[in-house]
N, C-alpha and C. Protein backbone atom coordinates (compact mmCIF):
# COMPACT_ATOMS: atom_id res chain seq x y z
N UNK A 1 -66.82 -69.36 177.20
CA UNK A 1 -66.44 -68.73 178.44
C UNK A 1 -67.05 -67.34 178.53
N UNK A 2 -67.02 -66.78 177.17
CA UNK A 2 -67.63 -65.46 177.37
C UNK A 2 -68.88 -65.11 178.09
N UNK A 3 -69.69 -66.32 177.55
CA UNK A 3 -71.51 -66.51 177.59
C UNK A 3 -71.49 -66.42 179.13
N UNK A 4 -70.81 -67.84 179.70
CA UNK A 4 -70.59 -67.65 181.02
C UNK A 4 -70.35 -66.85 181.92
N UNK A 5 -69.80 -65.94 181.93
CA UNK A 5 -69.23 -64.58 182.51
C UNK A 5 -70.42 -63.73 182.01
N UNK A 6 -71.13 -63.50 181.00
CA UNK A 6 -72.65 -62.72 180.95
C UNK A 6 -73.42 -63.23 181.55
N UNK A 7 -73.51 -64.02 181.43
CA UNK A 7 -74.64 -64.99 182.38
C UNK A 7 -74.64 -64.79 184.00
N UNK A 8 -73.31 -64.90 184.05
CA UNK A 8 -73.02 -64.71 186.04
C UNK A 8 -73.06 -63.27 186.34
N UNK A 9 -72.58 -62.62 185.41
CA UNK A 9 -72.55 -60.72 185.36
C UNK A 9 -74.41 -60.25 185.38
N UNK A 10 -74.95 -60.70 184.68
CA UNK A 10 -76.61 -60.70 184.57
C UNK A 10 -77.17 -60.80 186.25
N UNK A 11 -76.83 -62.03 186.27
CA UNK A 11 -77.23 -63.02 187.52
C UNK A 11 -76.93 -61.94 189.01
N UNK A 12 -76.03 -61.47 189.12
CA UNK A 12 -75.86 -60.33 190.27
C UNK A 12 -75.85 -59.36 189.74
N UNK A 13 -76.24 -58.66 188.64
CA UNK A 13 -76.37 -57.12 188.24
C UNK A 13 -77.69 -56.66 188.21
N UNK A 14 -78.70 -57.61 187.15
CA UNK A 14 -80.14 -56.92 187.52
C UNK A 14 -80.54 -57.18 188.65
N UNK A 15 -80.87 -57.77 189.25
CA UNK A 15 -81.42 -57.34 190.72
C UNK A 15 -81.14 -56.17 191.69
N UNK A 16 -79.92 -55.47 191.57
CA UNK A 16 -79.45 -54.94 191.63
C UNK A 16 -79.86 -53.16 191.13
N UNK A 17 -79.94 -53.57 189.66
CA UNK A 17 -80.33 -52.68 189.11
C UNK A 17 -81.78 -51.70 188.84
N UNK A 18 -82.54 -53.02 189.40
CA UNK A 18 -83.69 -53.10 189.66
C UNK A 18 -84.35 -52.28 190.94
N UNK A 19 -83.50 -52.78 191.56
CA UNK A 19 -83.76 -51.77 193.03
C UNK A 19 -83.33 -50.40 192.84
N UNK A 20 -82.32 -50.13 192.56
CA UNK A 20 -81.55 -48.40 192.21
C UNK A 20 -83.02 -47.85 191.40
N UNK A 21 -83.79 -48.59 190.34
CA UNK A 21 -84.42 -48.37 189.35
C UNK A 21 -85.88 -47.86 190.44
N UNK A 22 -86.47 -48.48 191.31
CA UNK A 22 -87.43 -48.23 192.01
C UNK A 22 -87.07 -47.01 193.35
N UNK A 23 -85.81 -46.60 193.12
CA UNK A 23 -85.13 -45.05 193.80
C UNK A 23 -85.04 -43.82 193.01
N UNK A 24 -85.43 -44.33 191.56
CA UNK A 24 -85.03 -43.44 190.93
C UNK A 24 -83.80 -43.23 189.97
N UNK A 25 -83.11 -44.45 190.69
CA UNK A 25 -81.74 -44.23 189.80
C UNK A 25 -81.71 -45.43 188.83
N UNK A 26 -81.34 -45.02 187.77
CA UNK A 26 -81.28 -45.79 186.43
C UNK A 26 -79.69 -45.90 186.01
N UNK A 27 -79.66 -47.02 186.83
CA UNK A 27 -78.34 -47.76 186.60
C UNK A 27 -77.98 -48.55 185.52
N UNK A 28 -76.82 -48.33 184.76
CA UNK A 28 -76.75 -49.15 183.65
C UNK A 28 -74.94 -50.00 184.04
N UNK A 29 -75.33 -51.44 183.91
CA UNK A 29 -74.20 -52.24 184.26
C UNK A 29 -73.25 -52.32 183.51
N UNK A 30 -72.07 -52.49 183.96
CA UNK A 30 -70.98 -53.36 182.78
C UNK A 30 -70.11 -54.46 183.60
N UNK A 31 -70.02 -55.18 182.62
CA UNK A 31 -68.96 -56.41 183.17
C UNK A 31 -67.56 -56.29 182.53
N UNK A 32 -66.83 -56.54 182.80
CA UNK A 32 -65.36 -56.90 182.51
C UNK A 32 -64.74 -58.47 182.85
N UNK A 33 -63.67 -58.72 181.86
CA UNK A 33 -63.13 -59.92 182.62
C UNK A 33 -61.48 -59.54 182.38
N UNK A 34 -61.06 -60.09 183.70
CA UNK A 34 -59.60 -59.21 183.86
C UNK A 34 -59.02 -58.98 185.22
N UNK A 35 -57.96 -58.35 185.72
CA UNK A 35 -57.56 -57.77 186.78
C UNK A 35 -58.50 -57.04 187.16
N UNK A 36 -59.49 -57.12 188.47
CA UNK A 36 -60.58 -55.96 189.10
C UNK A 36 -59.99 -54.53 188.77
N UNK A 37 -58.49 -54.25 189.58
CA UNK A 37 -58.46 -53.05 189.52
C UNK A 37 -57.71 -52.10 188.40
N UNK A 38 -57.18 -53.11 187.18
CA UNK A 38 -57.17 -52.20 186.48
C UNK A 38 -58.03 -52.13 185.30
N UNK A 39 -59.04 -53.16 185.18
CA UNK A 39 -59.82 -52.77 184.46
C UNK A 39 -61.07 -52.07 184.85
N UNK A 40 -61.29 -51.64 186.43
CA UNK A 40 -62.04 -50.66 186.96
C UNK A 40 -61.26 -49.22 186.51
N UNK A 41 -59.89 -49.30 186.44
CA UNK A 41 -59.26 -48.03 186.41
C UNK A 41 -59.51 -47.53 185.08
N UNK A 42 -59.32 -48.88 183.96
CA UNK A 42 -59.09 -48.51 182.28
C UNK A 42 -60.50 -47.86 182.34
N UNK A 43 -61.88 -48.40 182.84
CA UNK A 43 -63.06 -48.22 182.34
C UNK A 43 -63.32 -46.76 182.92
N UNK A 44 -63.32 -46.46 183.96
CA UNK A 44 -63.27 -45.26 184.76
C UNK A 44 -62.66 -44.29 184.25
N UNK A 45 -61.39 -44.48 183.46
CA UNK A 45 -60.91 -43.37 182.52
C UNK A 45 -61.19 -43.06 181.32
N UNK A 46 -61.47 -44.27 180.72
CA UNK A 46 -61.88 -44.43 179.31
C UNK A 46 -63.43 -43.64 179.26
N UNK A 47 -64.11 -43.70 180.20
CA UNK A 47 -65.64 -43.27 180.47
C UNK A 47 -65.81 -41.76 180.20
N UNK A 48 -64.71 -41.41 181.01
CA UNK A 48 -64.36 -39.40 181.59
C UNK A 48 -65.44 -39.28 182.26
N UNK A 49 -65.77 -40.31 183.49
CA UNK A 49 -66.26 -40.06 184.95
C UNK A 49 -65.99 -38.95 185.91
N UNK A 50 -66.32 -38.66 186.71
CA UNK A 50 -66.85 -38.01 187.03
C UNK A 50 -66.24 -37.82 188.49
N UNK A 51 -66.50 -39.35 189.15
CA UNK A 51 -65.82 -40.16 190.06
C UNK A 51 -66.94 -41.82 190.29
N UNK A 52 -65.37 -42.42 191.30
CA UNK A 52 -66.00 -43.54 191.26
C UNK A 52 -65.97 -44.07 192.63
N UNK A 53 -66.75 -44.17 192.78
CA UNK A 53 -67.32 -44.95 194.04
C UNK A 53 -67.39 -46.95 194.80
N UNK A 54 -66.27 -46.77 195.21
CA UNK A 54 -66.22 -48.20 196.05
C UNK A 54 -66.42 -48.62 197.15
N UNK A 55 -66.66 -49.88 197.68
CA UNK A 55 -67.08 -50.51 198.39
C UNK A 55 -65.33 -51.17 198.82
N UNK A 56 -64.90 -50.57 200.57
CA UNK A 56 -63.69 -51.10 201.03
C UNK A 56 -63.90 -52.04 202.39
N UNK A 57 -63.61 -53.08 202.05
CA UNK A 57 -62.99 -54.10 203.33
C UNK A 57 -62.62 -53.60 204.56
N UNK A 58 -61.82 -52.46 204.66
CA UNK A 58 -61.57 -52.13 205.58
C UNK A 58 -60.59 -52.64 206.19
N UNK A 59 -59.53 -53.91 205.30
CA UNK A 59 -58.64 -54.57 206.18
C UNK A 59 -57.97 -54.15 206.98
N UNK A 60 -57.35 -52.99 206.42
CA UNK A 60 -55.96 -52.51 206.92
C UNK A 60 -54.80 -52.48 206.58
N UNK A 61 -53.63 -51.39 207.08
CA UNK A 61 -52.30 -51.40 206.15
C UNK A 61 -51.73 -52.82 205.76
N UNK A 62 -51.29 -53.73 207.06
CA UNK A 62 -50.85 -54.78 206.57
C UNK A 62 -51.43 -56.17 206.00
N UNK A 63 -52.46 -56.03 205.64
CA UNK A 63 -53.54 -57.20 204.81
C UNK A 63 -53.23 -56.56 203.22
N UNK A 64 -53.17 -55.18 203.41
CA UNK A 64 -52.66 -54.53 201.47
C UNK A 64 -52.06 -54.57 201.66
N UNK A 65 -50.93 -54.72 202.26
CA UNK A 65 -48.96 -54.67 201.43
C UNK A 65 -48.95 -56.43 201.09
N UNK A 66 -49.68 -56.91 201.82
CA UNK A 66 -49.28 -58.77 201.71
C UNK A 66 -49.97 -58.57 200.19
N UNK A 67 -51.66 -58.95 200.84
CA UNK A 67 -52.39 -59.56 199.28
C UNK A 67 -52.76 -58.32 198.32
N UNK A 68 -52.62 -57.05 199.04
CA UNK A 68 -52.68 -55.72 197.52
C UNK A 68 -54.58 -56.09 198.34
N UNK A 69 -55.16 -54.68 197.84
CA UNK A 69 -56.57 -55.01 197.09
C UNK A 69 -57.39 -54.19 195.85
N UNK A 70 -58.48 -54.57 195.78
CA UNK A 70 -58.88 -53.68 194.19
C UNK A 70 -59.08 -52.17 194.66
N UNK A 71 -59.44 -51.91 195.93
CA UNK A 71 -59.48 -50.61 196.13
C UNK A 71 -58.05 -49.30 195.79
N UNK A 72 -56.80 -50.13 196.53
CA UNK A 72 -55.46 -49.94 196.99
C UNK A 72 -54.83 -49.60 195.08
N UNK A 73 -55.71 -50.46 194.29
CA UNK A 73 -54.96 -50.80 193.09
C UNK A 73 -56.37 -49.50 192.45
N UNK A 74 -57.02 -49.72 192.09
CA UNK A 74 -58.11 -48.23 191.65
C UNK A 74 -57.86 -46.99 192.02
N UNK A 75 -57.27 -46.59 193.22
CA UNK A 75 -56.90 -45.62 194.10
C UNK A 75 -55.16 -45.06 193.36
N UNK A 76 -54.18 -46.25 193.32
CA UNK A 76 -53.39 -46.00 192.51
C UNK A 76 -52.87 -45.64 190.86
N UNK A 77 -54.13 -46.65 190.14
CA UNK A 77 -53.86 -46.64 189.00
C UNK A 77 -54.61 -45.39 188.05
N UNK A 78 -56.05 -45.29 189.04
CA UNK A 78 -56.82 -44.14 188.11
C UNK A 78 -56.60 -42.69 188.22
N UNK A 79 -57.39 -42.29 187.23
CA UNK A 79 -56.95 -40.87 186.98
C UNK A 79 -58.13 -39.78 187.57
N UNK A 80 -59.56 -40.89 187.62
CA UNK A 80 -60.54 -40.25 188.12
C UNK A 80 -60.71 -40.19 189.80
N UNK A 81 -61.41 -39.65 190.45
CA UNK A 81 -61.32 -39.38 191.96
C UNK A 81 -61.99 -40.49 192.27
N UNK A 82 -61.55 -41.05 193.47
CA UNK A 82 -61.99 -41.85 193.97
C UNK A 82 -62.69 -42.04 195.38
N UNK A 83 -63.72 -42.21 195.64
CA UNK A 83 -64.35 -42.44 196.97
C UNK A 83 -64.80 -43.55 197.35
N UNK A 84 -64.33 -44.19 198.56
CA UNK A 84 -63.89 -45.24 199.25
C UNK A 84 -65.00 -45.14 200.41
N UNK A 85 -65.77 -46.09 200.67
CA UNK A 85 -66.64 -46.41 201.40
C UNK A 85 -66.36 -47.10 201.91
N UNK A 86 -66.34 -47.17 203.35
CA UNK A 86 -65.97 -48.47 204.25
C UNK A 86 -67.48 -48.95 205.49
């Protein structure tokens, strides 16, 4: 299962990385397997970032009180600042 989850983490990360890389920016990936937002939060603290930067849905108040999301849960749980892109 592990292999699998590198494999799919690979599969949408370099390409990715690749492009940042031809901007100038030298992105280095990590994968996790787990709850999105608190193992965005553990890694983000554990790091001593700087801040962290997400990508938001934009649902709205009552779409997070029903299903929660990883933003709502990163925003709560971490210690580092967070900036929310919608």
């Amino acid at each position: 299962v592990k292999n699998y989850y590198e494999e799919e983490a690979e599969k949408v990360l370099a390409p990715v990385c690749k492009v940042l890389l031809r901007h100038g920016i030298d992105a280095k990936s990590v994968h996790k397997v787990g709850p999105p937002g608190e193992a965005i939060s553990k890694y983000a603290d554990a790091g001593k970032f700087d801040l962290v930067v997400m990508g938001s849905h934009g649902h709205g108040t009552i779409v997070n009180l029903v299903m929660g999301s990883v933003a709502t849960q990163v925003l709560a749980h971490c210690g580092v600042p967070v900036l929310l892109v919608r």
